[in-house]
Protein backbone atom coordinates (compact mmCIF):
# COMPACT_ATOMS: atom_id res chain seq x y z
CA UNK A 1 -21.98 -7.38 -8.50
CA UNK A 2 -19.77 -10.30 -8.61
CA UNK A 3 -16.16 -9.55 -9.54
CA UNK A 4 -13.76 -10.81 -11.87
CA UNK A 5 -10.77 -12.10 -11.29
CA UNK A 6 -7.33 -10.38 -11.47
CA UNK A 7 -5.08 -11.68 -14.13
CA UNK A 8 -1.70 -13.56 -12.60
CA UNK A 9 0.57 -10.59 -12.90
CA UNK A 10 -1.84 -8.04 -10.67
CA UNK A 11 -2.03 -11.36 -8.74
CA UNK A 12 1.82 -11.59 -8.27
CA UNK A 13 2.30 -7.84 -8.33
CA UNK A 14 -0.19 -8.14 -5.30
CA UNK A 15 1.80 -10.85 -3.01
CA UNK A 16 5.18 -9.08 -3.76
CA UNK A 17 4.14 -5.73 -2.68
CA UNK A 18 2.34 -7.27 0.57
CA UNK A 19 5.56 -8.74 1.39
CA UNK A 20 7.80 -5.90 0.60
CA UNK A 21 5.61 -3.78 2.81
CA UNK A 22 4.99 -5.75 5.71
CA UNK A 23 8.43 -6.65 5.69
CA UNK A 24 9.51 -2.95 5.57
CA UNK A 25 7.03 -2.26 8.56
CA UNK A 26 8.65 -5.00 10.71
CA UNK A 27 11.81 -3.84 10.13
CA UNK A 28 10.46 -0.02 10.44
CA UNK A 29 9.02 -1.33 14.18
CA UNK A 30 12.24 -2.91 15.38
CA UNK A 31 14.25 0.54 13.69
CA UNK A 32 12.04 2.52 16.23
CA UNK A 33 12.49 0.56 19.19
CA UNK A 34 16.14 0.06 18.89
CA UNK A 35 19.28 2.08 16.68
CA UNK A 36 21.69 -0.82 15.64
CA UNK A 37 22.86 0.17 12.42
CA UNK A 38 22.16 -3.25 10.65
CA UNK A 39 18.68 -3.11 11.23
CA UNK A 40 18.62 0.80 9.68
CA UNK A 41 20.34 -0.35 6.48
CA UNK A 42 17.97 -3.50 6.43
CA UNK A 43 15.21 -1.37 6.84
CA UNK A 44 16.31 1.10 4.01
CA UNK A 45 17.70 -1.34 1.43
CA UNK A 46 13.80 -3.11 2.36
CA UNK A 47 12.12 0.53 1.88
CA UNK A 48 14.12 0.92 -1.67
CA UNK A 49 13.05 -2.80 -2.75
CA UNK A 50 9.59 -1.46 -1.88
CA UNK A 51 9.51 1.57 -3.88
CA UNK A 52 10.85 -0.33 -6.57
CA UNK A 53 7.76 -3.36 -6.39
CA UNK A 54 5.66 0.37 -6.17
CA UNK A 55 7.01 1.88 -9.21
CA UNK A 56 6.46 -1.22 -10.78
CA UNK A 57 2.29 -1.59 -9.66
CA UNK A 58 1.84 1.94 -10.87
CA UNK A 59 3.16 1.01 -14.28
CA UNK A 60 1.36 -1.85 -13.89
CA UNK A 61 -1.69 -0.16 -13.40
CA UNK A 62 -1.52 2.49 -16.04
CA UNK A 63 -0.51 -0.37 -18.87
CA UNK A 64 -3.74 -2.03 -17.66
CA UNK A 65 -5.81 1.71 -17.89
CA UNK A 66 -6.87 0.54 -14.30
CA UNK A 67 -6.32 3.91 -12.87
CA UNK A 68 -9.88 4.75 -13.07
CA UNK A 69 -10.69 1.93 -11.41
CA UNK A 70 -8.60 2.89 -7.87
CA UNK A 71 -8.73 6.10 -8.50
CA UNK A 72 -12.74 6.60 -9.66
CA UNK A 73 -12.70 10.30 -8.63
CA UNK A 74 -15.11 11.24 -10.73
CA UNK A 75 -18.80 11.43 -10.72
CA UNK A 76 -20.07 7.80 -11.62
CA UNK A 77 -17.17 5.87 -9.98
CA UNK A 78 -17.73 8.14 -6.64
CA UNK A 79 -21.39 7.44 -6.66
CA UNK A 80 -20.52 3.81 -6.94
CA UNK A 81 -18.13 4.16 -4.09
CA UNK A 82 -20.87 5.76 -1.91
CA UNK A 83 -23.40 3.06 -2.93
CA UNK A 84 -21.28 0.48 -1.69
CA UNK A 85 -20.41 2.24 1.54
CA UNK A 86 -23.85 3.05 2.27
CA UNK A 87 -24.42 -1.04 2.13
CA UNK A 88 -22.28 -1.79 4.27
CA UNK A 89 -24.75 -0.19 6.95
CA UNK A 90 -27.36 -1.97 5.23
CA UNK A 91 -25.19 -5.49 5.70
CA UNK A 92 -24.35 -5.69 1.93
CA UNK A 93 -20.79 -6.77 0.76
CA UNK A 94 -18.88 -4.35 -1.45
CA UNK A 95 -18.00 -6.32 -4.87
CA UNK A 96 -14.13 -7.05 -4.40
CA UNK A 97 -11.72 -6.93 -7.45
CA UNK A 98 -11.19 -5.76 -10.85
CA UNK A 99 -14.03 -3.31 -10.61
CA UNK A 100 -14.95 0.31 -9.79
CA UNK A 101 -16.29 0.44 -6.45
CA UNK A 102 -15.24 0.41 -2.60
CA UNK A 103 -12.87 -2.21 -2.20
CA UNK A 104 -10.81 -1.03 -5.64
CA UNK A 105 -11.46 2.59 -4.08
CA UNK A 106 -9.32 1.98 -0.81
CA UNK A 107 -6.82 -0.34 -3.23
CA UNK A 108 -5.88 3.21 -4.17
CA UNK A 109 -6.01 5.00 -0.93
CA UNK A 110 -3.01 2.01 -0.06
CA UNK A 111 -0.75 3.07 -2.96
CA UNK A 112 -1.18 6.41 -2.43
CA UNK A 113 -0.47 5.58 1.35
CA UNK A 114 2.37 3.15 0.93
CA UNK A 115 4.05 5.10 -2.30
CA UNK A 116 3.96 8.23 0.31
CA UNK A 117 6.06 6.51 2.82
CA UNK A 118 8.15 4.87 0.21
CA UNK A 119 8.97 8.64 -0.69
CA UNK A 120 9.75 10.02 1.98
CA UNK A 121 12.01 6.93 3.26
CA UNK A 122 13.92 7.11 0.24
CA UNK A 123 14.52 10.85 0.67
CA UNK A 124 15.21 10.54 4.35
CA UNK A 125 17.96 7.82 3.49
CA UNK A 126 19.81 10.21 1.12
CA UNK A 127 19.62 13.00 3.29
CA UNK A 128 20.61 11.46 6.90
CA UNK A 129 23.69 12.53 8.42
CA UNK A 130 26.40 10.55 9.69
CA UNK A 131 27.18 8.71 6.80
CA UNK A 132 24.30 6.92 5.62
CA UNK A 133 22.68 9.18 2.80
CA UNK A 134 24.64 10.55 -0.40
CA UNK A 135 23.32 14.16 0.42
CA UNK A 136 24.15 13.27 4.33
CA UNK A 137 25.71 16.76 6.07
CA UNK A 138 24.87 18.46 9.11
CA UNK A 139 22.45 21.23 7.22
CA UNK A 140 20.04 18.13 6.32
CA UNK A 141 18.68 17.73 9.73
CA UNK A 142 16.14 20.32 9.08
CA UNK A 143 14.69 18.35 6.31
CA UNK A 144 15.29 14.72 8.07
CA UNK A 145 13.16 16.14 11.09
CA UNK A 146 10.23 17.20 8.22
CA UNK A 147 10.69 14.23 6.17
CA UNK A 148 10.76 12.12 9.80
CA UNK A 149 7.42 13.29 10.72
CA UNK A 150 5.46 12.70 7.38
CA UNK A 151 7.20 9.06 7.36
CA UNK A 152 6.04 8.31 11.07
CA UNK A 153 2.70 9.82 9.81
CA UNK A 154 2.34 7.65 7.32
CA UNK A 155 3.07 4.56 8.66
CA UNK A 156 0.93 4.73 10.74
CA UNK A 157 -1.94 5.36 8.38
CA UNK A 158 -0.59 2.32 6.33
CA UNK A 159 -0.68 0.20 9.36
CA UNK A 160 -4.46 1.24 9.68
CA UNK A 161 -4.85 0.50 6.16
CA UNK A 162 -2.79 -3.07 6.15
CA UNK A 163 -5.20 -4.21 9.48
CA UNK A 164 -8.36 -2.88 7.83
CA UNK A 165 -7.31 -4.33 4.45
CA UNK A 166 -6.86 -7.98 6.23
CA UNK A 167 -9.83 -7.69 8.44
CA UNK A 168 -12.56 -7.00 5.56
CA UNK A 169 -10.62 -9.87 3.15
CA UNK A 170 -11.40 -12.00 5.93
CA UNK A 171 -14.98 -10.57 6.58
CA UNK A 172 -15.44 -10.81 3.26
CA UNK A 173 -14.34 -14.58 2.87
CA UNK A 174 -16.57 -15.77 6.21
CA UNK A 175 -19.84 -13.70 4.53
CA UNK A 176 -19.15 -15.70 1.37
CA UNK A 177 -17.74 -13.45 -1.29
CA UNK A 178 -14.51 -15.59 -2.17
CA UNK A 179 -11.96 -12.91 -2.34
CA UNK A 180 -9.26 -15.59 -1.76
CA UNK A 181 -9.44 -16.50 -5.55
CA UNK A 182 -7.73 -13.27 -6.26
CA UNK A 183 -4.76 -14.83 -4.67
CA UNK A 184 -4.45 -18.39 -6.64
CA UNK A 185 -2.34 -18.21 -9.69
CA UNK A 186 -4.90 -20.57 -11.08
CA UNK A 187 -7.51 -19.94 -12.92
CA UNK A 188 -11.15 -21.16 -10.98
C-alpha cells in the first residue's frame, strides 16, 4: 500500500526531534566518557529541550487522532503489523508513513523509547547531588543509582532504534519506496 505523505508540521516535528535526540545522545556519549561539568549541563539543558520537542509530538499526535496509528494495539492494526513483518521474509516492503502498519508501529516503539529516557533524565537532573538538581541532597543517591540504570537502559535501546530506524529509511529508499518525500517541506 503506497503511503501518503505527512503534512509539513509532522514533517518539521520529525527533523526537530531527530536533532534534539541525536544531539542529546552525542552529548550523552561524551558525558559517559568524560565528567567536565559543561558537557553535563549541555547534556541536560539538551535532554530538557528534548522532552520539550517530545511533549510537543505527543500533542501533536493526539490533535491529529494519530495515536492509533503508532500505537495500533488492537486487533486489526496488530494483524496489519504482523502482515507486514511476515513480508519482510517474503522480500516485501512495509508501506512507510501516515498509515497503520510496521513502519508507523516502531514510530511508536521510538517515542515510547525516547520519551522514557527523556523521563528519567529529567528526573535524574533534579535529583543529583552536588548542586546540580533542585531536589539535589545526599538521600537522592538511592534514586539517581535507579533512575541511572533505566536511563543507561534506555539509551541504549534508542540507539538500536535510531540505527535500525536509518538503516530501513535507507533500505527502503534503494528498494524504491521513496520515503525521502516525507522529509521535503514541499509538496510532490
Amino acid at each position: 500500500m503506497e503511503s501518503r505523505p505527512w503534512d509539513n508540521g509532522t514533517r518539521i516535528l520529525h527533523a526537530t526531534l531527530a536533532v534534539t535526540v541525536l544531539a542529546d545522545m552525542l552529548a550523552g556519549v561524551i558525558v559517559s566518557r568524560a565528567t567536565h561539568p559543561h558537557w553535563v549541563f549541555l547534556h541536560s539543558m539538551l535532554g530538557i529541550a528534548t522532552l520539550l520537542v517530545i511533549i510537543v509530538d505527543w500533542m501533536w499526535t493526539w490533535a491529529r487522532n494519530d495515536l492509533g496509528v503508532i500505537f495500533p494495539w488492537n486487533r486489526t492494526g496488530l494483524r496489519s503489523v504482523g502482515r507486514e513483518l511476515g513480508g519482510i521474509f517474503l522480500g516485501k516492503l512495509p508501506s512507510a508513513g501516515d498509515v497503520v502498519g510496521l513502519s508507523s508501529f516502531m514510530h511508536g516503539i521510538g517515542l515510547l523509547a525516547v520519551s522514557g529516557m527523556a523521563v528519567t533524565g529529567v528526573l535524574i537532573y533534579f535529583v543529583i547531588p552536588g548542586g546540580y538538581g533542585f531536589f539535589a541532597n545526599t538521600a537522592g543517591y538511592g534514586i539517581l543509582t535507579t533512575l541511572g540504570v533505566v536511563h543507561l537502559w534506555l539509551s541504549y535501546l534508542v540507539w538500536f532504534y535510531l540505527a535500525g530506524h536509518v538503516f530501513f529509511a535507507v533500505l527502503q529508499q534503494l528498494l524504491g519506496n521513496n520515503v525521502l518525500r516525507h522529509f521535503t517541506l514541499v509538496r510532490h
